[in-house]
C-alpha atoms as a PDB file:
ATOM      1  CA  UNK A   1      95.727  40.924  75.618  1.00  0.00           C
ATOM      2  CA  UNK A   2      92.604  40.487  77.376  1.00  0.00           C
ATOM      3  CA  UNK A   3      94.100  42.748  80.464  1.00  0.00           C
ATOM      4  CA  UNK A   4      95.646  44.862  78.449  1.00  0.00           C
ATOM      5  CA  UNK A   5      92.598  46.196  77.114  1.00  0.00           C
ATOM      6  CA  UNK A   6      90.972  45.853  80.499  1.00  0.00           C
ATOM      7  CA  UNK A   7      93.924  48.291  81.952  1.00  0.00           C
ATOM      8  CA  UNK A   8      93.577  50.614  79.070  1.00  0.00           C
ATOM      9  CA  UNK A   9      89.353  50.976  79.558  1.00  0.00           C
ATOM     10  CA  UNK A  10      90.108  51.715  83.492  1.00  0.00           C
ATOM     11  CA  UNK A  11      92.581  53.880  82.499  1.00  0.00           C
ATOM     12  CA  UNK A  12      90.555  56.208  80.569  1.00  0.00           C
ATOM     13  CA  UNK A  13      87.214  56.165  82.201  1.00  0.00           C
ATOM     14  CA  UNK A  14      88.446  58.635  84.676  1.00  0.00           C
ATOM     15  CA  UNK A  15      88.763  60.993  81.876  1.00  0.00           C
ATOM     16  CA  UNK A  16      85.851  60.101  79.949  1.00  0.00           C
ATOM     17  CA  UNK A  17      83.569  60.706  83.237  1.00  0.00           C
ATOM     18  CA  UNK A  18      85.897  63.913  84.032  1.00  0.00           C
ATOM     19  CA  UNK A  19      84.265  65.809  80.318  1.00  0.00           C
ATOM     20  CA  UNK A  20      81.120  65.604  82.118  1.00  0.00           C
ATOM     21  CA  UNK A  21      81.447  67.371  85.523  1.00  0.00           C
ATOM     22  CA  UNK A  22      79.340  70.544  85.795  1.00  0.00           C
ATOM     23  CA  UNK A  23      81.343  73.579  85.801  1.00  0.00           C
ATOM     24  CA  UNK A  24      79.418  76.712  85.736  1.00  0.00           C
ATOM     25  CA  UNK A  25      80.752  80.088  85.441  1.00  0.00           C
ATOM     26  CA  UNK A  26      79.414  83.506  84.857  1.00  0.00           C
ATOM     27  CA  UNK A  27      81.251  86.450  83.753  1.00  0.00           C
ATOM     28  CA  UNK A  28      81.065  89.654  86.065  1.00  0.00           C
ATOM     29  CA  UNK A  29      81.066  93.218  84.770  1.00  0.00           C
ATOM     30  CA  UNK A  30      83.073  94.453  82.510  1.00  0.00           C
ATOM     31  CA  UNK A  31      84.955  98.378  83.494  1.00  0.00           C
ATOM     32  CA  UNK A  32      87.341  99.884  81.777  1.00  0.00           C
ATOM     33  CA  UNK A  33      90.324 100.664  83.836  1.00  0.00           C
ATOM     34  CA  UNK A  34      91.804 104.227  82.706  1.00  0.00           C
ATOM     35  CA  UNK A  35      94.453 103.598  84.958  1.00  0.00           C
ATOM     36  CA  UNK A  36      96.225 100.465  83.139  1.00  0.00           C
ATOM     37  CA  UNK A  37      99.771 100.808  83.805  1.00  0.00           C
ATOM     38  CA  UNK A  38      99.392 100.712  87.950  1.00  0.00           C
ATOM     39  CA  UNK A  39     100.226  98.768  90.939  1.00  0.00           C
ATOM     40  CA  UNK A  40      98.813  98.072  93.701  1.00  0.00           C
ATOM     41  CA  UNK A  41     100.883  99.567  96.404  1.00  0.00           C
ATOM     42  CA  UNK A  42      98.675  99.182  99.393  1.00  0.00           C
ATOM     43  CA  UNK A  43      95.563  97.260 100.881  1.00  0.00           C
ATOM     44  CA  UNK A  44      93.324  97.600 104.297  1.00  0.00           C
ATOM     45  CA  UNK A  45      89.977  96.813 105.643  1.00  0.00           C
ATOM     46  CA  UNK A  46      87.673 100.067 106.425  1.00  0.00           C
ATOM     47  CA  UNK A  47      86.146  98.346 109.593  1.00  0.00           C
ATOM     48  CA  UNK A  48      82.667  97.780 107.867  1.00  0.00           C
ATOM     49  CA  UNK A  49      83.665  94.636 105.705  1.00  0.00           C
ATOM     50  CA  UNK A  50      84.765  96.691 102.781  1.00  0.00           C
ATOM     51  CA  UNK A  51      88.182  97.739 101.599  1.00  0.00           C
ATOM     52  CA  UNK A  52      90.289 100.629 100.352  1.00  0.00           C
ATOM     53  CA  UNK A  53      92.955 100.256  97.728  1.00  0.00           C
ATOM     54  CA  UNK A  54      95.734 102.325  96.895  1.00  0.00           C
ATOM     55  CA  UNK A  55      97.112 101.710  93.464  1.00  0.00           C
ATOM     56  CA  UNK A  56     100.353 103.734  92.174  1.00  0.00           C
ATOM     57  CA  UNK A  57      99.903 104.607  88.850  1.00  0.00           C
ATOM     58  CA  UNK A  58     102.222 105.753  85.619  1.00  0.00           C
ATOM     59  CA  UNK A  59     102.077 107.489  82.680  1.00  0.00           C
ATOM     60  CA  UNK A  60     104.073 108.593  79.566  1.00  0.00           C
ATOM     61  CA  UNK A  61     105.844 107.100  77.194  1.00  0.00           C
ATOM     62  CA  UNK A  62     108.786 106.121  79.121  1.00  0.00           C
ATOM     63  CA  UNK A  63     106.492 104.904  82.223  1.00  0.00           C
ATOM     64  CA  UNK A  64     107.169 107.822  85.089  1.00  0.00           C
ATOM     65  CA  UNK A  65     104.842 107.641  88.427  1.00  0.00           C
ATOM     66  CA  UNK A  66     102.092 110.452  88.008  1.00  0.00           C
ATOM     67  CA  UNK A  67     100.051 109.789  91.562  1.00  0.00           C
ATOM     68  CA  UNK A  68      98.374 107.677  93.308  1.00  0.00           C
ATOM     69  CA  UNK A  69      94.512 105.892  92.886  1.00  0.00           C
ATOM     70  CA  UNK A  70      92.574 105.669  95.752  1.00  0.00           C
ATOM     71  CA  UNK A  71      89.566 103.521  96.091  1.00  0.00           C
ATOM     72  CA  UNK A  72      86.897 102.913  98.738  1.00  0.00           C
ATOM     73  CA  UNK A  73      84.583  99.380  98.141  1.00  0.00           C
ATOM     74  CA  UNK A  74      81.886  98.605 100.492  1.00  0.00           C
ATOM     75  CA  UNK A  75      81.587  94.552 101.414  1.00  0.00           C
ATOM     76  CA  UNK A  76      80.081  93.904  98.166  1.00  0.00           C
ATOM     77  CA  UNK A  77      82.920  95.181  95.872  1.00  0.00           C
ATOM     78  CA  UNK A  78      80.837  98.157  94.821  1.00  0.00           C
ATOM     79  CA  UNK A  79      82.850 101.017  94.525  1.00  0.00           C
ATOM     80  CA  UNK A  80      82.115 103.702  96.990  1.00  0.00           C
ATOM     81  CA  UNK A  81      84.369 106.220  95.988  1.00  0.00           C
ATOM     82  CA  UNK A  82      87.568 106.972  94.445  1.00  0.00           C
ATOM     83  CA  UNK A  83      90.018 109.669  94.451  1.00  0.00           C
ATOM     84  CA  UNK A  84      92.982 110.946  92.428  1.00  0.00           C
ATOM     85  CA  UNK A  85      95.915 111.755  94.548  1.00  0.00           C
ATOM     86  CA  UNK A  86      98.772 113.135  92.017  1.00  0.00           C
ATOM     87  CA  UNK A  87     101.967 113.405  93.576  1.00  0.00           C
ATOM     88  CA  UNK A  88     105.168 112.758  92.308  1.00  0.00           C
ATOM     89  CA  UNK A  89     109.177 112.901  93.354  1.00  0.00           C
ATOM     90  CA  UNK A  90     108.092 110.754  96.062  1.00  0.00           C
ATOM     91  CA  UNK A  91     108.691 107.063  96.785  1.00  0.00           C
ATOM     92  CA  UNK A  92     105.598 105.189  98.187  1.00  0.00           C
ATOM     93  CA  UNK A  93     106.650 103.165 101.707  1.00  0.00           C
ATOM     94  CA  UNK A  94     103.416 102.273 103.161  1.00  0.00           C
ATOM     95  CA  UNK A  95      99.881 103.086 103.764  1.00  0.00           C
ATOM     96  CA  UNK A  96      97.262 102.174 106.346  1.00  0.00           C
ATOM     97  CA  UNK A  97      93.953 102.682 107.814  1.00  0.00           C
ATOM     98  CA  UNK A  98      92.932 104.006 111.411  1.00  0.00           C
ATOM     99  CA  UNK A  99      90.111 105.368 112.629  1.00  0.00           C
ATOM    100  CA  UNK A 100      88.944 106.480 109.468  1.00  0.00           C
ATOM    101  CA  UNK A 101      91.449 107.697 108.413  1.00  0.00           C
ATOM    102  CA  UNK A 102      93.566 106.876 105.371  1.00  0.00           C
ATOM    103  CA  UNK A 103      97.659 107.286 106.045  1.00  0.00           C
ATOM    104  CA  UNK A 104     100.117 107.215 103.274  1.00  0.00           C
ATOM    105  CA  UNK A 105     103.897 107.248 104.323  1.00  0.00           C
ATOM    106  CA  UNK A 106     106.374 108.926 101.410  1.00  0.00           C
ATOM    107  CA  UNK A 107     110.343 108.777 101.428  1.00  0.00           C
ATOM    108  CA  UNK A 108     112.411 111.265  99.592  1.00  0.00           C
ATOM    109  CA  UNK A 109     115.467 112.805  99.557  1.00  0.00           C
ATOM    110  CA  UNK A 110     115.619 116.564 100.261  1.00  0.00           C
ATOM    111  CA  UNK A 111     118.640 118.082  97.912  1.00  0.00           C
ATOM    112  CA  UNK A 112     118.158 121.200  98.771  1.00  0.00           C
ATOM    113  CA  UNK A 113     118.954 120.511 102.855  1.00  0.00           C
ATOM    114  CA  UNK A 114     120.555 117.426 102.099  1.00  0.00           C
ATOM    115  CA  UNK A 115     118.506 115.218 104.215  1.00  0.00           C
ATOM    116  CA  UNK A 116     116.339 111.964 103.599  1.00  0.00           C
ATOM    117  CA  UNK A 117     112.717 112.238 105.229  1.00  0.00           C
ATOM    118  CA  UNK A 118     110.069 109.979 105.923  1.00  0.00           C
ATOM    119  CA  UNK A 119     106.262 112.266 105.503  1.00  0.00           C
ATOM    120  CA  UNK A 120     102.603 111.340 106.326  1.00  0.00           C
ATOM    121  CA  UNK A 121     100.077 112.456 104.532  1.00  0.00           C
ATOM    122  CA  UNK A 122      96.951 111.809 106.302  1.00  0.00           C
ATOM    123  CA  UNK A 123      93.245 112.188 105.465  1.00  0.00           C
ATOM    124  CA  UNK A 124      89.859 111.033 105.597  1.00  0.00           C
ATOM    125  CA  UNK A 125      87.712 109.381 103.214  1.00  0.00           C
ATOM    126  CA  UNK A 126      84.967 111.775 102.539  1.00  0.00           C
ATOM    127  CA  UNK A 127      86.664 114.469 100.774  1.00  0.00           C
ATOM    128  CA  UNK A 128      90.277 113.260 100.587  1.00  0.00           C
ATOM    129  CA  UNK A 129      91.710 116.800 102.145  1.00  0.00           C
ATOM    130  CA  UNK A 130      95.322 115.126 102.643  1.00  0.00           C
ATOM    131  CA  UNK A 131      97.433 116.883 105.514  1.00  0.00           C
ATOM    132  CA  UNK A 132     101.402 116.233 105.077  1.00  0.00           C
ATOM    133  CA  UNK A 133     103.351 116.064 107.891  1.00  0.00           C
ATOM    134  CA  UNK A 134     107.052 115.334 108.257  1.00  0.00           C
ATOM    135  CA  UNK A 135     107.443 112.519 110.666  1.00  0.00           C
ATOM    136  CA  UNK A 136     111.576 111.987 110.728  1.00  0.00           C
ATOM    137  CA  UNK A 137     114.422 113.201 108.484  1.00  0.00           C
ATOM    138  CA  UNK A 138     118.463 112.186 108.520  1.00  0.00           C
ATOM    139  CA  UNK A 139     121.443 114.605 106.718  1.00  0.00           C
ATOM    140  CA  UNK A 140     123.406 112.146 104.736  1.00  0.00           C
ATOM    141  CA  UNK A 141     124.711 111.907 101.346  1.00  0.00           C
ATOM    142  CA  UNK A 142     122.486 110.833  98.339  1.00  0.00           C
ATOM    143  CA  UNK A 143     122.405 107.097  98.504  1.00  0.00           C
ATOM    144  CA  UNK A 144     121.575 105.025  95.415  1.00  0.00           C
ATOM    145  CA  UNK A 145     118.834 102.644  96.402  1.00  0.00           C
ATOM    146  CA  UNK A 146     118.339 103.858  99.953  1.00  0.00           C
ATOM    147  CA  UNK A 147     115.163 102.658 101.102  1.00  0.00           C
ATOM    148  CA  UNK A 148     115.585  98.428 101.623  1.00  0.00           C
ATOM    149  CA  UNK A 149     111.695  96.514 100.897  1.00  0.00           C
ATOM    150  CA  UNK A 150     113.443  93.480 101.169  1.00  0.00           C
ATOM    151  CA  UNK A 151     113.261  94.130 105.066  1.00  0.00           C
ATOM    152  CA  UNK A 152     116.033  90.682 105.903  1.00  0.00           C
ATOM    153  CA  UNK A 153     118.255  91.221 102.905  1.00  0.00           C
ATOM    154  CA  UNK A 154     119.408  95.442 102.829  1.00  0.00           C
ATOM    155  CA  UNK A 155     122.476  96.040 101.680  1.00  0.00           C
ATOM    156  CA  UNK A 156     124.865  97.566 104.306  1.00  0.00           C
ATOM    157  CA  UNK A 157     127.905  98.387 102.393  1.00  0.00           C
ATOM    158  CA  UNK A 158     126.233 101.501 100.971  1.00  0.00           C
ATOM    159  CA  UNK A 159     126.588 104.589 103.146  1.00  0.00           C
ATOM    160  CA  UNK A 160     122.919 104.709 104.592  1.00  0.00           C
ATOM    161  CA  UNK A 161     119.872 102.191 104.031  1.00  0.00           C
ATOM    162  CA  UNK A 162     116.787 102.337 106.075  1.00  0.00           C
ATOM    163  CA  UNK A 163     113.006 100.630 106.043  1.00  0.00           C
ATOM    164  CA  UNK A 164     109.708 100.954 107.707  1.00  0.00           C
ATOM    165  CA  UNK A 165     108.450  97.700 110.103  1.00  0.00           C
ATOM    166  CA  UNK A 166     104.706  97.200 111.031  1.00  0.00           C
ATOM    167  CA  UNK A 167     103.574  95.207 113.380  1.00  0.00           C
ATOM    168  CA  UNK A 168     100.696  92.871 112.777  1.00  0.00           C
ATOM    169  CA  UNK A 169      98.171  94.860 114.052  1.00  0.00           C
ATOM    170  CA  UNK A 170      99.387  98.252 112.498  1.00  0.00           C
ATOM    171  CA  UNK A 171      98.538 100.147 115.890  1.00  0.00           C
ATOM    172  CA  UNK A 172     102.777 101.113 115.455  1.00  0.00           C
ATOM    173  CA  UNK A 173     105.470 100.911 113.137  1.00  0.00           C
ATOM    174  CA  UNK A 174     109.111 101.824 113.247  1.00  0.00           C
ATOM    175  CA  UNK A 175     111.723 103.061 111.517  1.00  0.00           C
ATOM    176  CA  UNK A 176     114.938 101.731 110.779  1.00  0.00           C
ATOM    177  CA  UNK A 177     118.404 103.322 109.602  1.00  0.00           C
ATOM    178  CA  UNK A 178     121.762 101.764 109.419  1.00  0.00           C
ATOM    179  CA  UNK A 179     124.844 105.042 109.130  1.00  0.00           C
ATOM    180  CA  UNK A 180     128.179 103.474 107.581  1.00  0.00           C
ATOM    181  CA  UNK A 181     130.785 105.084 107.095  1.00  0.00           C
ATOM    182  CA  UNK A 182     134.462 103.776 107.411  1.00  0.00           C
ATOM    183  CA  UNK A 183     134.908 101.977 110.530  1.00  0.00           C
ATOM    184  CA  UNK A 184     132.007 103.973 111.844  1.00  0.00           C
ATOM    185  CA  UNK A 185     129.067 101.334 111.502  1.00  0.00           C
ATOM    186  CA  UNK A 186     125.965 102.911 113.350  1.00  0.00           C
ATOM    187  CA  UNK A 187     122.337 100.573 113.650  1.00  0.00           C
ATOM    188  CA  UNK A 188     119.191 103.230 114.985  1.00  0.00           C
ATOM    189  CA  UNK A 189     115.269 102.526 115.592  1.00  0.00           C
ATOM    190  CA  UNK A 190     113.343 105.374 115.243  1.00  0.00           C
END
């Protein structure tokens, strides 16, 4: 009985002496995010120790995508500046910084021509005067699904699938499309 109660006190002075650690914490500032249904599509450093964050954000009652938050922090996590990009009937692939300059990559089909296409839309971050420019299209059906994020696992049984590779340092990316139709099976890097 005697080392009973002696296991039992060892036991539990471990979490007698762990109610009296010092924990401190502090509650930061409190902001009111007008913006609450978003994601965050996109991160990067600015060079100076801050960041800028792209955040995708929706609206409505049946949640559509209306555009596209864009803020600047310094290395504090003060924000600098922010801008309101609206855009829609475009799908969001990527975004990255270089050379001060913000670039946002968009995929969409074109019905009209028939043709998927891959667009920049480039500016800096002063005055956010974005520039579009149409960096590659294909002519191919409408494909359900066509652009693959899960860049190992696309699914190459539809007619046409393609994604967008970085590499590490984000100096280059590339673009990849897979073409199937019968016995026709076609792989291309763009």
């Amino acid at each position: 009985m005697k080392y009973l109660l002696l296991y039992l006190f060892l036991l539990m002075s471990p979490c007698l002496v762990a109610q009296n650690m010092p924990v401190t914490y502090a509650f930061g500032e409190k902001y009111n995010d007008r913006y609450r249904y978003s994601n965050l599509v996109t991160l990067d450093h600015d060079g100076d120790g801050g960041y800028v964050l792209v955040r995708a954000y929706y609206q409505g009652l049946i949640l559509k995508p209306k555009g596209y938050l864009i803020e600047h922090y310094n290395k504090d996590l003060q924000l600098v500046s922010e801008f309101n990009y609206k855009l829609k009937g475009m799908q969001f692939v990527d975004g990255y910084l270089k050379n001060g300059q913000l670039h946002l990559i968009f995929f969409n089909y074109d019905f009209d021509r028939g043709t998927y296409e891959y667009w920049a839309h480039k500016s800096n971050l002063i005055n956010f005067d974005f520039k579009k420019q149409r960096l590659l299209e294909f002519k191919t059906p409408v494909v359900e699904g066509a652009f693959g994020k899960n860049y190992f696992n696309r699914d190459f049984k539809k007619g046409f699938s393609t994604t967008l590779l970085f590499n590490r340092e984000k100096t280059g990316f590339i673009i990849s499309t897979h073409h199937k139709k019968g016995m026709d099976n076609k792989h291309s890097i763009h």
